[in-house]
Protein backbone atom coordinates (compact mmCIF):
# COMPACT_ATOMS: atom_id res chain seq x y z
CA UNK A 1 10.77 23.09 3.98
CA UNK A 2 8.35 20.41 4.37
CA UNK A 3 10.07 17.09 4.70
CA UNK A 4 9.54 14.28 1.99
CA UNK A 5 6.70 11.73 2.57
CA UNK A 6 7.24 7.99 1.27
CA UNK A 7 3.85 6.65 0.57
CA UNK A 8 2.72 3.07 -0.72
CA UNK A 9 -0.35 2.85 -2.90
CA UNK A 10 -3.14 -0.34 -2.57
CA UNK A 11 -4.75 -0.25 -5.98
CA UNK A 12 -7.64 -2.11 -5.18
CA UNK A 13 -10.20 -4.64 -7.38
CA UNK A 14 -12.66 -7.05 -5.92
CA UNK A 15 -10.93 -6.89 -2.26
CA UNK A 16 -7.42 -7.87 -3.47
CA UNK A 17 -4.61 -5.86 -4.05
CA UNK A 18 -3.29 -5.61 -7.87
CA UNK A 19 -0.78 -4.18 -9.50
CA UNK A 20 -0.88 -3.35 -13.97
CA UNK A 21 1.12 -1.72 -15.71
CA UNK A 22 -0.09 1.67 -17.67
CA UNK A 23 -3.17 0.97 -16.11
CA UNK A 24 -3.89 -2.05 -17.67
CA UNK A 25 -2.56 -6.13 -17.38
CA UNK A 26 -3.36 -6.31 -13.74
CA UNK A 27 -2.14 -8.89 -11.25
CA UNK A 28 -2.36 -10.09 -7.80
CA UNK A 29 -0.18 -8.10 -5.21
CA UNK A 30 -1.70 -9.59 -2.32
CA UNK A 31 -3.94 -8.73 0.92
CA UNK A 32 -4.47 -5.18 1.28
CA UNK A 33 -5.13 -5.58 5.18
CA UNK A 34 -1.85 -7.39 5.54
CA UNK A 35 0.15 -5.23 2.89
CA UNK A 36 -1.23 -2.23 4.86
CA UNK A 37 0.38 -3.22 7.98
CA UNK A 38 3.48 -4.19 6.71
CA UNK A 39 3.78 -0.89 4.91
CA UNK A 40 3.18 0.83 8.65
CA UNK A 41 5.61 -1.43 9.97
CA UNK A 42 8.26 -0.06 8.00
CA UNK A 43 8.24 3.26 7.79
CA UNK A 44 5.67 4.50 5.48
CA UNK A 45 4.24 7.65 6.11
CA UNK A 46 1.39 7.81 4.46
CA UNK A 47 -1.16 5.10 2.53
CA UNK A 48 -2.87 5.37 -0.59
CA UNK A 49 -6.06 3.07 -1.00
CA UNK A 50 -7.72 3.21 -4.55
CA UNK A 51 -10.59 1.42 -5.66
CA UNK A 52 -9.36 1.23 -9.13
CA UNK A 53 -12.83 -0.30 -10.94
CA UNK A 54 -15.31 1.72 -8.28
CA UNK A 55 -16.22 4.46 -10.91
CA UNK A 56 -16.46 2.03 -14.07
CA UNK A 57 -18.56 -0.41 -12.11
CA UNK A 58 -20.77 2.62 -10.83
CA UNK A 59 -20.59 1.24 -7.24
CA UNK A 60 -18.95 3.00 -4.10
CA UNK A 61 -15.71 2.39 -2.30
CA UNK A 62 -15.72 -0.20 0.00
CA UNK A 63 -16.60 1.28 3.21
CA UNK A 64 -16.32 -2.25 5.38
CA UNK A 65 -12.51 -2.54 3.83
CA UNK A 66 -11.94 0.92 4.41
CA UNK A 67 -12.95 0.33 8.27
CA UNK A 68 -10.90 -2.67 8.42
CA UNK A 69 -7.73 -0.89 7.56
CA UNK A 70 -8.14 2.50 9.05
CA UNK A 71 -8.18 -0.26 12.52
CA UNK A 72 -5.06 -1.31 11.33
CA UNK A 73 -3.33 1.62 10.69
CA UNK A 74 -2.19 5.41 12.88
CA UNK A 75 -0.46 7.03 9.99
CA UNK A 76 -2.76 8.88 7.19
CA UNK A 77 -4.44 6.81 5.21
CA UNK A 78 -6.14 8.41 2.02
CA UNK A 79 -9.07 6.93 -0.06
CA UNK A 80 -10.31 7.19 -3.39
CA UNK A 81 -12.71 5.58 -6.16
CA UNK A 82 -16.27 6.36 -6.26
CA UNK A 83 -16.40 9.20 -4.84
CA UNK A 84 -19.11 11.48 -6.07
CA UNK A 85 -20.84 13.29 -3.63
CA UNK A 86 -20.33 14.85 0.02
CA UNK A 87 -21.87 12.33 1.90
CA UNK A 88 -19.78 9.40 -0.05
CA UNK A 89 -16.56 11.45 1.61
CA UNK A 90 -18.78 11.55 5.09
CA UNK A 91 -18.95 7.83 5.29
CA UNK A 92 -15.70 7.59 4.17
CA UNK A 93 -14.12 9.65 7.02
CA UNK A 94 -16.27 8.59 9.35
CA UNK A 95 -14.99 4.35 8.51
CA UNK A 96 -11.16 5.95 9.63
CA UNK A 97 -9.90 7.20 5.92
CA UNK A 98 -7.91 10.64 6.78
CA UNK A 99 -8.21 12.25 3.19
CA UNK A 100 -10.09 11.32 0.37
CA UNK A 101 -8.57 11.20 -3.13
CA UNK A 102 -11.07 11.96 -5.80
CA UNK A 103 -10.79 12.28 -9.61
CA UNK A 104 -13.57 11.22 -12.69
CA UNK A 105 -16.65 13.27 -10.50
CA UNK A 106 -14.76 16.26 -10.08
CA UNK A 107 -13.62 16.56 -13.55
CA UNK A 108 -17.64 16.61 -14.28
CA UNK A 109 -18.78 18.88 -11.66
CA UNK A 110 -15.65 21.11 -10.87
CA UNK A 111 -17.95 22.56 -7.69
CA UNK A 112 -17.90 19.58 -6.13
CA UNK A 113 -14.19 20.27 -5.19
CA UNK A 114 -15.12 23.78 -3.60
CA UNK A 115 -17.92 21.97 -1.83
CA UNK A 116 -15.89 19.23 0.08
CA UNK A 117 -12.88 21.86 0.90
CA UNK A 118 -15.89 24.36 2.34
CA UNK A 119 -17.78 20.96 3.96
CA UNK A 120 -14.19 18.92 5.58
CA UNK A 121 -11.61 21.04 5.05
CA UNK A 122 -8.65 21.61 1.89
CA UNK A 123 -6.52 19.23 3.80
CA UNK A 124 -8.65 16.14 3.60
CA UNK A 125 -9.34 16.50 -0.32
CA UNK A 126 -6.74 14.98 -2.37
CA UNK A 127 -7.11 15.83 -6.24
CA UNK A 128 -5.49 12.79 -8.17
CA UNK A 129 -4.99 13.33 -11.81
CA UNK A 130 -4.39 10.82 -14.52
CA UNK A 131 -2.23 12.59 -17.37
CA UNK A 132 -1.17 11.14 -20.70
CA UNK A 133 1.20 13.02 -23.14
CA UNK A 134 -0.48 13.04 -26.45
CA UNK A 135 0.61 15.00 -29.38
CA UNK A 136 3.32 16.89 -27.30
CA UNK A 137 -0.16 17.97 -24.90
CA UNK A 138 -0.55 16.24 -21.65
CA UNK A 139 -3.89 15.40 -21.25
CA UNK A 140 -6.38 14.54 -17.89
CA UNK A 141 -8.05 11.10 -18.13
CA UNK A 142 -11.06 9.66 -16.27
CA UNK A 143 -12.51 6.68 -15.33
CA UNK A 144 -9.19 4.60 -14.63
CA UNK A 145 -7.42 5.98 -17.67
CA UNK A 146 -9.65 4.90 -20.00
CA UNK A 147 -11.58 8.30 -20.91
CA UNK A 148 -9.33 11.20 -22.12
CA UNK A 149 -10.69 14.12 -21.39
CA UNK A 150 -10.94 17.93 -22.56
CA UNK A 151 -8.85 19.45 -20.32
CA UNK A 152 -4.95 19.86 -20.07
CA UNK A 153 -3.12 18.94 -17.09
CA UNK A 154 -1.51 21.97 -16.22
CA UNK A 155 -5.07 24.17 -16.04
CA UNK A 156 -6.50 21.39 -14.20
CA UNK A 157 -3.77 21.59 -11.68
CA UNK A 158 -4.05 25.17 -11.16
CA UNK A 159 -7.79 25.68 -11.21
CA UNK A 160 -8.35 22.27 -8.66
CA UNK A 161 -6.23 24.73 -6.31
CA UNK A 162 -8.39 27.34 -7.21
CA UNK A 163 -11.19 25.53 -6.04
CA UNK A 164 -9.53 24.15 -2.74
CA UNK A 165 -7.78 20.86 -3.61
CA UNK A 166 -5.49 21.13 -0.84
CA UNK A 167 -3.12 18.40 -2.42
CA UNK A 168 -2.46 16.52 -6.17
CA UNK A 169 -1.39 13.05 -6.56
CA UNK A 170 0.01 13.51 -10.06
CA UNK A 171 -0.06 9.68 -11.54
CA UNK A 172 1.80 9.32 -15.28
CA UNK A 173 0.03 6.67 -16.97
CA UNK A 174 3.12 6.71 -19.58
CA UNK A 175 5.43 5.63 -16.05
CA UNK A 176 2.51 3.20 -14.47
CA UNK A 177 4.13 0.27 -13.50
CA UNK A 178 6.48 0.23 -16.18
CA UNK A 179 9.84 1.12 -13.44
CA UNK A 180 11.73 3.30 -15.67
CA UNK A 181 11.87 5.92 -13.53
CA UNK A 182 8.99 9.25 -12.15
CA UNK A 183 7.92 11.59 -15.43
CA UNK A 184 10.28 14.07 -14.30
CA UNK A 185 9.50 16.56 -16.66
CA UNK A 186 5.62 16.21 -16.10
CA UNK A 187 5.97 16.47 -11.87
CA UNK A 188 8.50 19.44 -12.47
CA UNK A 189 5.97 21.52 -14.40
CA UNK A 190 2.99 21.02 -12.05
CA UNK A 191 5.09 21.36 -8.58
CA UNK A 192 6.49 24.76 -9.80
CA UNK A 193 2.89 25.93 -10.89
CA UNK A 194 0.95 25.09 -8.30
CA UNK A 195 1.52 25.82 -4.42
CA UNK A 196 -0.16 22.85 -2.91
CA UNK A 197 1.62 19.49 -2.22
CA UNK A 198 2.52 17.48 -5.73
CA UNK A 199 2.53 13.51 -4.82
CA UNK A 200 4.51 12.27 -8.03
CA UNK A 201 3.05 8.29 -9.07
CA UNK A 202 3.83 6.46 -11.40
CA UNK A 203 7.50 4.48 -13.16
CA UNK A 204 9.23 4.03 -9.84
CA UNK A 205 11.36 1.44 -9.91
CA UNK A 206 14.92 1.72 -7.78
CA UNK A 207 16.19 3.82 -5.03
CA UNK A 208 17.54 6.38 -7.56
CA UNK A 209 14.41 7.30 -9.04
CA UNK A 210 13.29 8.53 -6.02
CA UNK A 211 16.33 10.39 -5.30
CA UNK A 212 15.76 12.01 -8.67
CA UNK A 213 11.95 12.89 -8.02
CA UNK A 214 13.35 14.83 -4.70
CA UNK A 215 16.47 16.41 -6.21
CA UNK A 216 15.15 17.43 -9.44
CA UNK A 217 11.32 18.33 -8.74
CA UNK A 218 9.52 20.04 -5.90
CA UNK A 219 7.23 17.06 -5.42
CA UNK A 220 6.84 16.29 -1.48
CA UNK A 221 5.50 12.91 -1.73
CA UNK A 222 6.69 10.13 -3.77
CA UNK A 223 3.95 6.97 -4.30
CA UNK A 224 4.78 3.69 -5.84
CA UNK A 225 3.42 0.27 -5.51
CA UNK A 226 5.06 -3.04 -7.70
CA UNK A 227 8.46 -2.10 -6.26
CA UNK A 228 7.16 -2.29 -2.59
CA UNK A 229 4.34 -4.81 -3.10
CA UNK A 230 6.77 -7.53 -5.03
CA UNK A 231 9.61 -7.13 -2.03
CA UNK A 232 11.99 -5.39 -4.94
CA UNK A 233 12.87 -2.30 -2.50
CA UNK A 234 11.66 -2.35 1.04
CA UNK A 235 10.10 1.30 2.63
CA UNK A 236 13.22 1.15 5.15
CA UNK A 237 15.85 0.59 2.74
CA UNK A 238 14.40 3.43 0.92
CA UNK A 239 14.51 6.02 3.50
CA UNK A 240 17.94 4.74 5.21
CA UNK A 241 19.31 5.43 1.78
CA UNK A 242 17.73 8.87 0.69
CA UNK A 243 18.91 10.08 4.38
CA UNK A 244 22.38 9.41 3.29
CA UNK A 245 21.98 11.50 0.42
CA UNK A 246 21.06 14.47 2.37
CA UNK A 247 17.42 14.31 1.37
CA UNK A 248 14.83 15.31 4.06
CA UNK A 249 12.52 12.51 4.83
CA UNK A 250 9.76 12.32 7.52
């Protein structure tokens, strides 16, 4: 049984690290460089980096930040916003990002997905999906959760593996920031219908909620960011506790 992964995410805009809730109100968290170390420090074992306004503003990623923290940091360190083309993902890998995350192109050009597994590899392309529930329907959105789109999240799940997604980070915008707990019901139905890794994002807010996400779902990863970013649960504390509950962490 693969082991459970604990994995802060950076949401980044204009070089700073911000935190919203449902995608939107966003504040100050602080600097990504520093948070990034921290976050190795204790215990993390992965890192998310998203460039939350890179698609919107039609610009790419920030390769020079993405250098800066890939120096920083020797657990995996994913990267997404941007991201349209194979040679965006070269660059990307080559400034020290492990695996790319990659959402709005994809959703356009579905091929692009089979391209980058057949190019780097299934295990470097993460597929992160935005879902809202809408009229009982849960629904993929683009562009930072501010395009819905055509397609429902389940066929989107199963058809990204299809294509070679080798992982989903599954991000509720109903749970974003809000800390009322992982869209249990949401993560459940993708892990079981899918057999790639399920990340589950979004409405973390206590230790509990993550012991739910592992007891109740087959997610493997758990992300969050206010709860870690605003000192409310540290990444040690975390893991020290789900340990005592029998739950296999890395």
């Amino acid at each position: 049984m693969l082991k459970k992964r604990i994995i802060p995410c950076l949401d980044i805009k204009d070089g700073t690290t911000v935190k919203g809730i449902n995608f939107e109100d966003l504040r100050n968290a602080g600097n990504p460089i520093e948070l990034a170390k921290k976050y190795e420090e204790e215990g993390a074992d992965e890192l998310v980096f998203l460039d939350i306004t890179a698609t919107i503003e039609e610009r790419k990623t920030f390769i020079e930040l993405v250098n800066h923290i890939a120096q920083e940091l020797s657990i995996p360190f994913t990267v997404g916003g941007g991201i349209s083309t194979v040679e965006d993902v070269r660059k990307l890998l080559e400034a020290g990002a492990d695996k790319i995350s990659i959402n709005s192109s994809v959703v356009k050009k579905p091929q692009l997905i089979y391209d980058l597994a057949k190019e780097f590899g299934s295990q470097c392309i993460v597929l992160a999906i935005d879902t809202k529930l809408i009229n009982n329907n849960d629904w993929v959105h683009i562009k930072g959760g501010r395009e819905i789109t055509h397609l429902k999240t389940l066929d989107w799940a199963k058809k990204v593996e299809q294509l070679g997604a080798g992982e989903i980070l599954l991000t509720s915008m109903d749970g974003d920031g809000t800390k009322k707990g992982f869209d249990l019901r949401l993560i459940k139905m993708i892990s079981e219908n899918v057999n790639i890794p399920v990340i589950a994002s979004g409405g973390a807010g206590n230790i509990e909620d993550f012991e739910n996400v592992f007891n109740q779902t087959k997610a493997t990863g758990a992300l969050a960011a206010s709860i870690f970013h605003f000192g409310e649960v540290t990444i040690q504390e975390l893991k020290s506790e789900l340990k005592s509950k029998k739950i296999a962490i890395r």
